[in-house]
Protein backbone atom coordinates (compact mmCIF):
# COMPACT_ATOMS: atom_id res chain seq x y z
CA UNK A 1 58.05 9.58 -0.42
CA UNK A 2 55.11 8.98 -3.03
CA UNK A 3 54.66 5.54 -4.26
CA UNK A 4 55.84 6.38 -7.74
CA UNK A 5 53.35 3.70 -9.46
CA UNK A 6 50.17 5.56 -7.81
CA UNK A 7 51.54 8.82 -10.07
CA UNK A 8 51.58 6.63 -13.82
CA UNK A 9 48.39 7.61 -15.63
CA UNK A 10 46.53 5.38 -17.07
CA UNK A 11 44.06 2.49 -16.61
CA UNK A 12 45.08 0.16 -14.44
CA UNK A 13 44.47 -3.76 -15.50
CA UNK A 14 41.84 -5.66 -13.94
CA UNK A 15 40.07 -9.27 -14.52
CA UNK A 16 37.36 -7.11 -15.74
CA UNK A 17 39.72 -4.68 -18.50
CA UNK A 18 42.08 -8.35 -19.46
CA UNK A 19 38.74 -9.71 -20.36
CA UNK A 20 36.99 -6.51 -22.12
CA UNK A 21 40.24 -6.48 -24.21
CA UNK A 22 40.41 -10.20 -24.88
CA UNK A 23 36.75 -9.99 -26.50
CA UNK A 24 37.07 -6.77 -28.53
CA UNK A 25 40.38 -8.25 -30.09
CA UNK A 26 37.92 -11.62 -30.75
CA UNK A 27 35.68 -9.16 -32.69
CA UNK A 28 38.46 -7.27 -34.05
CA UNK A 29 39.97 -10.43 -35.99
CA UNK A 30 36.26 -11.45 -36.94
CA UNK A 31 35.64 -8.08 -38.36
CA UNK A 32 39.01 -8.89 -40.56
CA UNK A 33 37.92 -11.85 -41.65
CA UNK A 34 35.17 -10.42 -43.07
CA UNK A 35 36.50 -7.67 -44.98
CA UNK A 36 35.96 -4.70 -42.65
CA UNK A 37 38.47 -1.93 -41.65
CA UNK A 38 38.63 -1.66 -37.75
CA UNK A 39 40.08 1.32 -35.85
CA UNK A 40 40.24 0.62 -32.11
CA UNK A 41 40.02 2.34 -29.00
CA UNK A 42 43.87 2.98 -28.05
CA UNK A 43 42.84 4.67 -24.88
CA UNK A 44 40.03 2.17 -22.97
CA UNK A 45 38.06 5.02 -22.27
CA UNK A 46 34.83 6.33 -23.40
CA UNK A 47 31.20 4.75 -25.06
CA UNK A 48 33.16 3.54 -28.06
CA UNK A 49 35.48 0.39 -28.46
CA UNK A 50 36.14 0.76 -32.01
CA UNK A 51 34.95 2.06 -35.32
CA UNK A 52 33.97 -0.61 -37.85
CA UNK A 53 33.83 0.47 -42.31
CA UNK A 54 32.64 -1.42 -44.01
CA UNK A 55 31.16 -1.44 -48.14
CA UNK A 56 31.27 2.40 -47.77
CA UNK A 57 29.33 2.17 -44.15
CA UNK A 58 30.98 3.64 -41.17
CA UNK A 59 29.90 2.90 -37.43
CA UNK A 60 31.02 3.11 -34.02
CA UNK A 61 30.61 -0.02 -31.87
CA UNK A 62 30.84 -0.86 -28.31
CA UNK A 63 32.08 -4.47 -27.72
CA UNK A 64 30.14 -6.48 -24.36
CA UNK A 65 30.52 -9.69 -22.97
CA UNK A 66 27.45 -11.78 -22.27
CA UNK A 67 26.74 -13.50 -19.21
CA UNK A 68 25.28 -16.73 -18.11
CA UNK A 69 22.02 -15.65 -15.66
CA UNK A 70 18.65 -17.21 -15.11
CA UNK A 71 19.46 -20.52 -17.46
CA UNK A 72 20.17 -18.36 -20.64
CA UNK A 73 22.54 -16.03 -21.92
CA UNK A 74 22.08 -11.99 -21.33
CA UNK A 75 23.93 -9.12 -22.36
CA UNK A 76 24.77 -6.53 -19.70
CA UNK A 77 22.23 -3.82 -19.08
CA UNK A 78 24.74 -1.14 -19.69
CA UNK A 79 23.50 1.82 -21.82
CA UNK A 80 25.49 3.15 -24.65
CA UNK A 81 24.80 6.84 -26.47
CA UNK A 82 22.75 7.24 -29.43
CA UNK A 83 24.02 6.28 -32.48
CA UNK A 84 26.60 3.66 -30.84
CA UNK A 85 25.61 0.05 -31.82
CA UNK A 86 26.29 -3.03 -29.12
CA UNK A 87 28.34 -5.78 -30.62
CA UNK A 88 27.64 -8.88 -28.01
CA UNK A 89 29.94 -11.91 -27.95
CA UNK A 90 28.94 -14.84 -25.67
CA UNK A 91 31.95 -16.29 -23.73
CA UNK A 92 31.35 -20.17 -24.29
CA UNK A 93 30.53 -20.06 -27.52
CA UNK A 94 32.30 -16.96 -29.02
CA UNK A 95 29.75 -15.88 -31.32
CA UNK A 96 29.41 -12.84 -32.02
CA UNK A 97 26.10 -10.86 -32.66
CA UNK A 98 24.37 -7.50 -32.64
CA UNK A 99 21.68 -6.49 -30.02
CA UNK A 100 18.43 -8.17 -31.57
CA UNK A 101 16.04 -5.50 -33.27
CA UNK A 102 18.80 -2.88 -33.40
CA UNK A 103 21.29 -4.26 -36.01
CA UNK A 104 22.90 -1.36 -37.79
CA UNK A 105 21.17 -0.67 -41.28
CA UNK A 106 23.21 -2.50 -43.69
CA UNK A 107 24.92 -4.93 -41.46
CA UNK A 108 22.23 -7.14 -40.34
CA UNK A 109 24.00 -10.03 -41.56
CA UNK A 110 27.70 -9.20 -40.95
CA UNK A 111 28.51 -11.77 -38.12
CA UNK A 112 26.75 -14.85 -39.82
């Protein structure tokens, strides 16, 4: 017999997804608090954690956590697709910031 949880699709919850989702829900509410609509990811999968309007802009945003390496703070190396914009949130702190000299058009001050 077939252990019956190995056949529920799905994603299955890791350190490493319980911590993804606790910091895009950080940016989520700090997106709210500053006025924006935000339409998340349902699914976990893909280049795109959530969509972000806001004033009549619309752009998709992929949420990583920074890490403490080499006596500083650093992003992950990952690469996202064109057009997707890194939102970066630093675990001690919990500030929240774009990827410096790529800040969407428009939004270059949203998380101050």
């Amino acid at each position: 017999m077939l252990n019956p949880l190995s056949e529920i699709p799905g994603p299955i919850a890791t350190d490493k997804t319980r911590k993804g989702n606790f910091f895009e829900l950080h940016v989520i509410r700090e997106a709210w608090r500053r006025g924006a609509e935000v339409f998340p990811n349902a699914g976990g999968t893909g280049a795109v954690d959530l969509i972000l309007q806001h004033e009549g802009k619309t752009i998709e945003c992929d949420v990583k956590s920074m890490r403490y390496q080499n006596k500083c703070w650093k992003s992950s190396g990952h690469a996202v697709p064109k057009g997707v914009h890194v939102i970066h949130v630093n675990p001690a702190t919990e500030k929240i910031r774009w990827t410096k000299g790529k800040e969407p058009e428009g939004w270059e001050s949203f998380w101050d």
